[in-house]
Protein backbone atom coordinates (compact mmCIF):
# COMPACT_ATOMS: atom_id res chain seq x y z
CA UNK A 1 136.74 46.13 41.92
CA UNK A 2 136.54 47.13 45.59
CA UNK A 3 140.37 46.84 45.79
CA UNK A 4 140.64 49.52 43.74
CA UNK A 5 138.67 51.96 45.20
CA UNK A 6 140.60 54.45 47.31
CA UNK A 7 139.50 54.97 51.06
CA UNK A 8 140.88 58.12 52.21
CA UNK A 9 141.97 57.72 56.02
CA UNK A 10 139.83 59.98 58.29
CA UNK A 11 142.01 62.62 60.92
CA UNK A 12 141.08 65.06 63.05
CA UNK A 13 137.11 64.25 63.01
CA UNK A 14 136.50 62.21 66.20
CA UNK A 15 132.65 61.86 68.56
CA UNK A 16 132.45 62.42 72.28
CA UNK A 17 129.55 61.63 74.59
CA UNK A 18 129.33 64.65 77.32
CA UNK A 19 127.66 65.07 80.10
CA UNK A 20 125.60 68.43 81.55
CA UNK A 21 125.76 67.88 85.75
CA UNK A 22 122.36 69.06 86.80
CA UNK A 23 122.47 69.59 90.67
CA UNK A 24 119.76 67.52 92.30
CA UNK A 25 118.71 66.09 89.30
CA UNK A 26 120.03 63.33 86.52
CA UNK A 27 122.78 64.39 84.56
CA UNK A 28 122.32 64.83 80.99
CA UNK A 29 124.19 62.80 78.34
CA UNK A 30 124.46 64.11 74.57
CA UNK A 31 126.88 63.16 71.51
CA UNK A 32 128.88 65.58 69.58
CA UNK A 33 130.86 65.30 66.48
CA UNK A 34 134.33 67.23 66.67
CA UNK A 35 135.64 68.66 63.80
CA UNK A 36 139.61 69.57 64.58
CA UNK A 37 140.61 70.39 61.11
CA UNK A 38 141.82 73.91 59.97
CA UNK A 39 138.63 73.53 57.26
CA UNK A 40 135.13 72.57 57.03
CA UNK A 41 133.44 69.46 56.92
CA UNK A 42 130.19 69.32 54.72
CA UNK A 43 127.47 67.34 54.01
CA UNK A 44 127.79 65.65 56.93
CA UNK A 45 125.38 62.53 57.37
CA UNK A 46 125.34 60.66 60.76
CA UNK A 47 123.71 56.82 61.42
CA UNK A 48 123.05 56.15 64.87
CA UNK A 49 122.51 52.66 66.58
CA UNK A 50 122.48 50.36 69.88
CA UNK A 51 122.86 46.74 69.62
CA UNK A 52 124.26 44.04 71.67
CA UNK A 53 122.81 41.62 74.67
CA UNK A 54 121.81 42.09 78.84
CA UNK A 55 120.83 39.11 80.59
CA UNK A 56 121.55 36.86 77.20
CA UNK A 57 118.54 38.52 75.40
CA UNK A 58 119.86 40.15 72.44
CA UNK A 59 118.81 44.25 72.15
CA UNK A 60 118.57 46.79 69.71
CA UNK A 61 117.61 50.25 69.59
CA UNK A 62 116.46 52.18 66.35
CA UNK A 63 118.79 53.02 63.82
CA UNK A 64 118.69 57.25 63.75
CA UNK A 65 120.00 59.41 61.28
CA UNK A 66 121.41 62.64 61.19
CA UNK A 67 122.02 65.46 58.63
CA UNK A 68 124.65 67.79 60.24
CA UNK A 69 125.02 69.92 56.71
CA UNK A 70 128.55 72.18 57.23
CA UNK A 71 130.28 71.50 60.21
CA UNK A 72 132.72 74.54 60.61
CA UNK A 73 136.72 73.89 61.56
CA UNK A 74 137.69 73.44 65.01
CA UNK A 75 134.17 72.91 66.36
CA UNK A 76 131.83 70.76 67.53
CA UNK A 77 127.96 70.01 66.99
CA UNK A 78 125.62 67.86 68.74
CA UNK A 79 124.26 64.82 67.23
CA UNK A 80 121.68 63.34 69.28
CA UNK A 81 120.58 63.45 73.25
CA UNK A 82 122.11 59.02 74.42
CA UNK A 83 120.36 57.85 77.50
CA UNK A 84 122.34 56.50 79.71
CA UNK A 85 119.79 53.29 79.65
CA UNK A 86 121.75 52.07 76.48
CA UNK A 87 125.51 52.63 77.68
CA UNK A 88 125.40 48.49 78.36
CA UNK A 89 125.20 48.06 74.39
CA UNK A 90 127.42 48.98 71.29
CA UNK A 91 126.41 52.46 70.65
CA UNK A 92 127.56 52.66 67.13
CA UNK A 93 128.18 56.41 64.71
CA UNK A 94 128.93 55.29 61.33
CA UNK A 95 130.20 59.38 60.20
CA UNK A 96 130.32 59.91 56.32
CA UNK A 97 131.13 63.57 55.46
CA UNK A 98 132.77 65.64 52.25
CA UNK A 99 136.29 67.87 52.10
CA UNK A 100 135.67 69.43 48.60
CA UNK A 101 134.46 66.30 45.97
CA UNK A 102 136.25 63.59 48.10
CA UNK A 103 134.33 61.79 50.82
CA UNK A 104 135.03 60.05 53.93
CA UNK A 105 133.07 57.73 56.54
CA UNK A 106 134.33 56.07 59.62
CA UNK A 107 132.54 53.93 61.97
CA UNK A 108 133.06 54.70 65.82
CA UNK A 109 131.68 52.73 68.31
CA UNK A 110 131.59 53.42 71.91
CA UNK A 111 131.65 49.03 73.36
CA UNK A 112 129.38 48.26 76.05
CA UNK A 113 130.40 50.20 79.42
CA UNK A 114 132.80 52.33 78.37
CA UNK A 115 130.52 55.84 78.68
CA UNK A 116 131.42 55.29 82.87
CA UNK A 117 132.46 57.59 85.51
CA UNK A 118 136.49 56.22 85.11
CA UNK A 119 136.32 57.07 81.70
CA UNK A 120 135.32 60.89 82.14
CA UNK A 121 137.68 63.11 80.97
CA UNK A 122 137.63 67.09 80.38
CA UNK A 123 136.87 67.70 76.50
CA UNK A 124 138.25 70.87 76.08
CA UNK A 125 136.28 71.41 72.55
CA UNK A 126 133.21 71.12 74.46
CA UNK A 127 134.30 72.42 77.31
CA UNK A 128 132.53 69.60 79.01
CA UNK A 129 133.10 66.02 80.82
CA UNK A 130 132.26 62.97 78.89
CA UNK A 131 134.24 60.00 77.18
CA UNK A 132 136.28 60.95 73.90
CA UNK A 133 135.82 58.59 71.24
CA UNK A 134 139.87 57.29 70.52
């Protein structure tokens, strides 16, 4: 039965979308995965999607997935470039990853305009600006 299965709660994992400030030209927008556990994370699979609506026509983007293999503690790897075309939508990570034999997935999801300048905050892990997943 689904009641019985055991969902272990998922800390110190969280995503960020960061930005790279190119003088003169558009800034660059990229999401990481954050691993701030005193251990490894492995096997580390990563679904990517857009979905929601602009001028009451539904959208979607591709779903994208990601193999991130061993994700070392206290650091940080890049998932996938985000344009910033798509910040109007859901922009949805569903995260599944191992510690040792037990797994554990989370689904993070950055709702539509909330990747904006008010947001930005100094990610020290990435030593970058962008929006911190909460």
């Amino acid at each position: 039965m689904m009641k019985d299965i055991e969902k272990p709660e998922v800390k110190n994992v969280t995503l960020a979308v960061a930005r790279k400030r190119d003088i003169g030209l558009q800034d660059e927008w990229k999401v990481y995965l954050i691993n701030n556990n005193d251990f490894p994370i492995e096997n580390t699979l990563v679904a990517s999607k857009g979905y929601g609506e602009k001028d009451g026509e539904q959208q979607r983007t591709s779903i994208l997935r990601h193999y991130l293999d061993t994700i070392a503690e206290n650091s940080a790897v890049l998932i996938e470039p985000i344009d910033p075309s798509v910040f109007h939508l859901n922009n949805e990570y569903w995260v599944s990853y191992y510690i040792g034999r037990q797994i554990f997935d989370k689904r993070f999801v950055f709702v539509p305009d909330t990747i904006r300048e008010e947001n930005i905050t100094f990610i020290k892990e990435l030593e970058m600006e962008g929006v911190l997943h909460s």
